[in-house]
PDB file of N, CA and C in Angstrom:
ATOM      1  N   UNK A   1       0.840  -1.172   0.000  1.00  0.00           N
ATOM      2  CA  UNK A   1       0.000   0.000   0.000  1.00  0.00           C
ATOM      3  C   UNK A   1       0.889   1.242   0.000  1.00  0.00           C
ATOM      4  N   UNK A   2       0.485   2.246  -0.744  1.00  0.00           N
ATOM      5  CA  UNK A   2       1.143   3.517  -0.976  1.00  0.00           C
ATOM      6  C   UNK A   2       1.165   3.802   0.160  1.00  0.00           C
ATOM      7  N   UNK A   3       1.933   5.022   0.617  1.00  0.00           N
ATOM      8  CA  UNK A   3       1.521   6.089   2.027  1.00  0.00           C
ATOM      9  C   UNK A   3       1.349   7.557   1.104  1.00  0.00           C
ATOM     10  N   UNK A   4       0.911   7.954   1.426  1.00  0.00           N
ATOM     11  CA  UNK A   4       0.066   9.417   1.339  1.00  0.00           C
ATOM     12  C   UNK A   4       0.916  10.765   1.645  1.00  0.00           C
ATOM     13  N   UNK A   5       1.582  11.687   1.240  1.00  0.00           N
ATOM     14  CA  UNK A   5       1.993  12.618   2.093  1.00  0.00           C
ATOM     15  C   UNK A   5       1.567  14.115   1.573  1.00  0.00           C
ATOM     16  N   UNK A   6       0.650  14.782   2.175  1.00  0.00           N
ATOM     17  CA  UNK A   6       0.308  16.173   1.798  1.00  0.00           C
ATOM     18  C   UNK A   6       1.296  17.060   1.856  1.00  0.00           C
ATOM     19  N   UNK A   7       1.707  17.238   1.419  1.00  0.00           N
ATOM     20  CA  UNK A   7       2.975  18.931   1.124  1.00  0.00           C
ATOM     21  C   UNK A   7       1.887  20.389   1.725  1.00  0.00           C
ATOM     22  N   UNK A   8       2.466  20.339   1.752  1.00  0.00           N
ATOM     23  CA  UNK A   8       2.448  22.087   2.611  1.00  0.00           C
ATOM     24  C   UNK A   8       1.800  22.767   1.717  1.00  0.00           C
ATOM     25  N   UNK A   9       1.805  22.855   0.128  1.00  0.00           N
ATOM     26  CA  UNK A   9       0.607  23.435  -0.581  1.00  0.00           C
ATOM     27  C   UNK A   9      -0.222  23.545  -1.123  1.00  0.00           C
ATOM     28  N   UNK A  10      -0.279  21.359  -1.056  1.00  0.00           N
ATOM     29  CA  UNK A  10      -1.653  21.015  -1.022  1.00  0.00           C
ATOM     30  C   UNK A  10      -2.662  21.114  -0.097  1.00  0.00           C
ATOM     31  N   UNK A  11      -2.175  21.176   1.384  1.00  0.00           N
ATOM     32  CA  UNK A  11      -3.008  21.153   2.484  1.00  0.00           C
ATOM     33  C   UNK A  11      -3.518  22.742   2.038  1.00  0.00           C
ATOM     34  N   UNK A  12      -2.913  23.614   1.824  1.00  0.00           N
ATOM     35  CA  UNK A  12      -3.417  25.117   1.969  1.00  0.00           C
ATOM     36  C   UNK A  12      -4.281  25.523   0.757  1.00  0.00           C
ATOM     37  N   UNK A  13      -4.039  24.534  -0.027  1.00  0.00           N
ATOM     38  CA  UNK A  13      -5.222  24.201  -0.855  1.00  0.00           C
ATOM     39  C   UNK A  13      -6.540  23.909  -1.124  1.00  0.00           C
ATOM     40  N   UNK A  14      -6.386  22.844  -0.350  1.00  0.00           N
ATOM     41  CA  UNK A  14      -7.708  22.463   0.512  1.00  0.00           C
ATOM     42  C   UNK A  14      -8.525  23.311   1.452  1.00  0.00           C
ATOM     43  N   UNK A  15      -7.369  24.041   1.760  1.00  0.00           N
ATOM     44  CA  UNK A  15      -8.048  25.042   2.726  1.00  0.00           C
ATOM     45  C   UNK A  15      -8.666  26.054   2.065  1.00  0.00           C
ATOM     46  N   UNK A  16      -8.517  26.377   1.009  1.00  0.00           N
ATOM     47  CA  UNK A  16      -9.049  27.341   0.133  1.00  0.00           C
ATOM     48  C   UNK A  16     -10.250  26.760  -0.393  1.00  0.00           C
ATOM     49  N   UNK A  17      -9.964  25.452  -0.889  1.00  0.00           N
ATOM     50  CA  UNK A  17     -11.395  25.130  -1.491  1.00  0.00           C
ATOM     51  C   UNK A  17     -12.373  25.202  -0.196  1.00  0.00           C
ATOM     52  N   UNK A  18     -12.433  24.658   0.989  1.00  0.00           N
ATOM     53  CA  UNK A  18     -12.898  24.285   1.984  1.00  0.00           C
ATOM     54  C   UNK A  18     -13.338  25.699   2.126  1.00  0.00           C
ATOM     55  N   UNK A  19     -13.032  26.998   2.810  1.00  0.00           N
ATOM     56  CA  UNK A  19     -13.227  28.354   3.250  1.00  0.00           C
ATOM     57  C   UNK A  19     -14.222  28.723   1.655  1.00  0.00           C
ATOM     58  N   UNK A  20     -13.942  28.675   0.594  1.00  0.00           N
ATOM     59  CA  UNK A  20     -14.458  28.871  -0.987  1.00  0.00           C
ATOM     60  C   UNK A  20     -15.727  28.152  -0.699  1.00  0.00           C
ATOM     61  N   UNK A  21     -16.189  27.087  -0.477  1.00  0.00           N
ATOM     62  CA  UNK A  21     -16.810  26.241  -0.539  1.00  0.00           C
ATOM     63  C   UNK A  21     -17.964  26.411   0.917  1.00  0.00           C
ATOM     64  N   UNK A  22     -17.448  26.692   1.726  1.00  0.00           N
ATOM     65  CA  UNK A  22     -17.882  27.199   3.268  1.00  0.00           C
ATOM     66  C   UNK A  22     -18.497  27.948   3.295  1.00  0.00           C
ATOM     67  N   UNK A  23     -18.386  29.161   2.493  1.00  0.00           N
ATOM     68  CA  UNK A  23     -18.710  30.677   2.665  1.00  0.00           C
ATOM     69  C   UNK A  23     -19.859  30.477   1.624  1.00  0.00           C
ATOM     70  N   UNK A  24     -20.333  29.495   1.182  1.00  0.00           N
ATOM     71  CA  UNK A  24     -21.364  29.761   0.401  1.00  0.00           C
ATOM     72  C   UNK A  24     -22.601  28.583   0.932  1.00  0.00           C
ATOM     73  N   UNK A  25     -21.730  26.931   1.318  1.00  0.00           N
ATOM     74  CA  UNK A  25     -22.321  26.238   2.457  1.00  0.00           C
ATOM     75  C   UNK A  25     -21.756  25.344   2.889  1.00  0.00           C
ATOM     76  N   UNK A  26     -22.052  25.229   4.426  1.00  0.00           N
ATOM     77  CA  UNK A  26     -21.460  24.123   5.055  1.00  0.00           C
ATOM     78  C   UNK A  26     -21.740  22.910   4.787  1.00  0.00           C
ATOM     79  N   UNK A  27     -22.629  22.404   4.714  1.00  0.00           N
ATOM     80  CA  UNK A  27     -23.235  21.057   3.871  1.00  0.00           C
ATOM     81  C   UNK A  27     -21.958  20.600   3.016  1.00  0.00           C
ATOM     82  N   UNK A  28     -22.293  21.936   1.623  1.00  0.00           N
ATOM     83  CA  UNK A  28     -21.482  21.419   0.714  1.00  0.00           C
ATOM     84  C   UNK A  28     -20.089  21.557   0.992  1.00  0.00           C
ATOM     85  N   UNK A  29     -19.380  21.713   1.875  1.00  0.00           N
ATOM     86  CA  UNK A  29     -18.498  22.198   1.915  1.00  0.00           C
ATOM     87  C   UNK A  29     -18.123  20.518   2.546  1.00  0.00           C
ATOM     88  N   UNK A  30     -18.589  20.337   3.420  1.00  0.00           N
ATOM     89  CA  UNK A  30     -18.390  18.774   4.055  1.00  0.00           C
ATOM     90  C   UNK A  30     -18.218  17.625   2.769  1.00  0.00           C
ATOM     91  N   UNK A  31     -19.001  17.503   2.288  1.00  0.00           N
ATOM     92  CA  UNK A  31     -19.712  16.609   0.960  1.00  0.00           C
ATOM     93  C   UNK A  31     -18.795  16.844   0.271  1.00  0.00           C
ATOM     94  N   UNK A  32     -17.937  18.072   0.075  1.00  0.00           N
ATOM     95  CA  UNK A  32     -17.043  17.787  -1.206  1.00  0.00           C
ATOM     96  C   UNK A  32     -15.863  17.763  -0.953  1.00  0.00           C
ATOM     97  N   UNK A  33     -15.600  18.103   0.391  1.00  0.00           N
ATOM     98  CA  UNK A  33     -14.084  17.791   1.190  1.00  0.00           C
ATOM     99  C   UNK A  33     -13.696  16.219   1.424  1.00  0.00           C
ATOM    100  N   UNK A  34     -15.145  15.811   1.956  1.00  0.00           N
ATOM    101  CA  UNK A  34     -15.198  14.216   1.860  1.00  0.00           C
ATOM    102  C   UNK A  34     -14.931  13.591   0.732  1.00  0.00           C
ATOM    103  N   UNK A  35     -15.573  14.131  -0.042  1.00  0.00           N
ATOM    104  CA  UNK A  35     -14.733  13.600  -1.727  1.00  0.00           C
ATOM    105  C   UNK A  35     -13.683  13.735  -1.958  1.00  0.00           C
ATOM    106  N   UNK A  36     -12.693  14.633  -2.081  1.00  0.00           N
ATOM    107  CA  UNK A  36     -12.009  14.718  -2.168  1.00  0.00           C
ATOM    108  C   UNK A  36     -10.968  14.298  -1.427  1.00  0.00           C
ATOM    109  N   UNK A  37     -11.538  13.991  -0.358  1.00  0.00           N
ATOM    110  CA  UNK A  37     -10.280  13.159   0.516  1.00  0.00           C
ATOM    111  C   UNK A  37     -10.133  11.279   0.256  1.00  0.00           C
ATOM    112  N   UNK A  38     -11.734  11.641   0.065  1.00  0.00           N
ATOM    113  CA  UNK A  38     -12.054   9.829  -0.388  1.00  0.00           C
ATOM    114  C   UNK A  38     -11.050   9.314  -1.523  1.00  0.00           C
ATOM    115  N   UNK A  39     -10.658  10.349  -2.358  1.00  0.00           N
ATOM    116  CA  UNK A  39     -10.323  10.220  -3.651  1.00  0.00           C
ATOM    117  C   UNK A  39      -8.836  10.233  -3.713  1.00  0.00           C
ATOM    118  N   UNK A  40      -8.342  10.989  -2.977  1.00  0.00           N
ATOM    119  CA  UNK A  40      -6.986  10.881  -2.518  1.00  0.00           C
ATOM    120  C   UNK A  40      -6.742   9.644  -1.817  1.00  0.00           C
ATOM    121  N   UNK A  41      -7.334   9.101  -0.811  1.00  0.00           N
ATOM    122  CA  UNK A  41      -7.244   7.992   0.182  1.00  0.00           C
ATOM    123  C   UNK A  41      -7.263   6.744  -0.887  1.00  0.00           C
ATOM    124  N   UNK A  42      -8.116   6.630  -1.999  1.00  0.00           N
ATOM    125  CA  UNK A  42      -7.993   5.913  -3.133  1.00  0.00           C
ATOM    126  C   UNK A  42      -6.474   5.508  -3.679  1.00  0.00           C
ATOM    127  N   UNK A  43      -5.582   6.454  -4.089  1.00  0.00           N
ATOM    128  CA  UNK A  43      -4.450   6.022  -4.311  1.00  0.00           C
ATOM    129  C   UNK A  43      -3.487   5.173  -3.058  1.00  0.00           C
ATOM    130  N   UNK A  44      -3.728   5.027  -1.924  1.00  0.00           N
ATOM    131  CA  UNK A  44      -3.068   4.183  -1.079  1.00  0.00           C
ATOM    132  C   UNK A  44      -3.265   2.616  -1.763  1.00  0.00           C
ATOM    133  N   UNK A  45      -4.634   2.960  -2.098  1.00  0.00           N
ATOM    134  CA  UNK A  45      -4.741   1.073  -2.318  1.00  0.00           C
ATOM    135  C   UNK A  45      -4.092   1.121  -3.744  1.00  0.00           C
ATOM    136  N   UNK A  46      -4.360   2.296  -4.662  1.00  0.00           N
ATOM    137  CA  UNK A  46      -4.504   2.143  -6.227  1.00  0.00           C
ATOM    138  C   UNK A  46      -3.565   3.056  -6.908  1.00  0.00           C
ATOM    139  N   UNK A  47      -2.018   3.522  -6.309  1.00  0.00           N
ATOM    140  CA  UNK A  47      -1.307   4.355  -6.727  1.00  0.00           C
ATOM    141  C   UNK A  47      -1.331   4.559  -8.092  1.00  0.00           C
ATOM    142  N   UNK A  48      -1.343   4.055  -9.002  1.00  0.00           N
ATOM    143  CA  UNK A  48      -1.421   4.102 -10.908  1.00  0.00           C
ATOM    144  C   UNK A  48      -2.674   4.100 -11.447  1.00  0.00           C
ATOM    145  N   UNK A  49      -3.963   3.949 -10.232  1.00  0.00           N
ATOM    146  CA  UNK A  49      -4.693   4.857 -10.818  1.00  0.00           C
ATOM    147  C   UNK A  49      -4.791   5.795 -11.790  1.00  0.00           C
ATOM    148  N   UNK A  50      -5.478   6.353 -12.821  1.00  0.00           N
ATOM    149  CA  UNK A  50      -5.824   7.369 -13.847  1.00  0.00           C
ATOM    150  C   UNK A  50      -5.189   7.200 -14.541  1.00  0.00           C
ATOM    151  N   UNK A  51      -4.554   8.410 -15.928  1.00  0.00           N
ATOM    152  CA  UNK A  51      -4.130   8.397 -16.924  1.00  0.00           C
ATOM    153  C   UNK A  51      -2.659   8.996 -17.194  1.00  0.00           C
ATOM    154  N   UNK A  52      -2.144   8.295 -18.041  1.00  0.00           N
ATOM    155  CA  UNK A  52      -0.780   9.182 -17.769  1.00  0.00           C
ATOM    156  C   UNK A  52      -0.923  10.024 -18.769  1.00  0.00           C
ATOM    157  N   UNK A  53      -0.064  11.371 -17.788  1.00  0.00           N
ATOM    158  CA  UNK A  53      -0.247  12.724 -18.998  1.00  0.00           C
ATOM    159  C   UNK A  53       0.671  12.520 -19.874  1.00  0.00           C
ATOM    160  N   UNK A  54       0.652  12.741 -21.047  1.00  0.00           N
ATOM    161  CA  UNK A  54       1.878  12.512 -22.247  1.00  0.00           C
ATOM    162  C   UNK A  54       2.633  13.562 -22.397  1.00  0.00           C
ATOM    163  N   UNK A  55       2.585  14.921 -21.957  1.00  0.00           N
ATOM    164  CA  UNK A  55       3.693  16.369 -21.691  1.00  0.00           C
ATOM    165  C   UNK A  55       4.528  15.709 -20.938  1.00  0.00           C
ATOM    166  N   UNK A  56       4.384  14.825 -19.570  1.00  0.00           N
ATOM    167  CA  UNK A  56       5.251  14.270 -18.486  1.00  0.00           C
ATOM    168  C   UNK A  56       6.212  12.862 -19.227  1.00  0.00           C
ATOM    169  N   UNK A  57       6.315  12.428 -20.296  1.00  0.00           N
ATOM    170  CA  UNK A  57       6.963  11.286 -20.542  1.00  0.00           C
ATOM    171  C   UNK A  57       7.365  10.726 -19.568  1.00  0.00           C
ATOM    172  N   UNK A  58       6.178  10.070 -18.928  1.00  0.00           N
ATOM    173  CA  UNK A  58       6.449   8.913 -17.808  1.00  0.00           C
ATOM    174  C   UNK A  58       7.064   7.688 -18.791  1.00  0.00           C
ATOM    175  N   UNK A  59       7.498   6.858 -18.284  1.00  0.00           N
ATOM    176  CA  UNK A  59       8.491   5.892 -18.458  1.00  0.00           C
ATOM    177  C   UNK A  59       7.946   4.894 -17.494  1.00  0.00           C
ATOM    178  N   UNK A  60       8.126   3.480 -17.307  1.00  0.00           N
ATOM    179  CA  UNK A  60       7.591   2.953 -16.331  1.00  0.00           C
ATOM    180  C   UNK A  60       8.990   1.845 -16.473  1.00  0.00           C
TER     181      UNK A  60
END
């Protein structure tokens, strides 16, 4: 299993969407933070998840 590590400007990221998202409702603001964390928490089990971008010439 992957481990997870938020950098310092993703967390403040979140915090923006979260406060963005807050200030208009709390509900939604829960509901889509939860998603978004769900979705991140996803790559622990499924790191290669999605698509590879072709600008990045990943290599495997």
């Amino acid at each position: 299993m992957a481990e997870i590590n938020w950098t310092e400007h993703a967390r403040e990221d979140l915090k923006i969407i979260i406060d963005y998202l807050a200030s208009q409702s709390q509900t939604v603001a829960k509901v889509r933070v939860q998603k978004i964390i769900s979705k991140v928490d996803l790559l622990q089990t499924f790191p290669n998840i999605g698509r590879v971008v072709p600008e990045l010439e990943y290599k495997m």
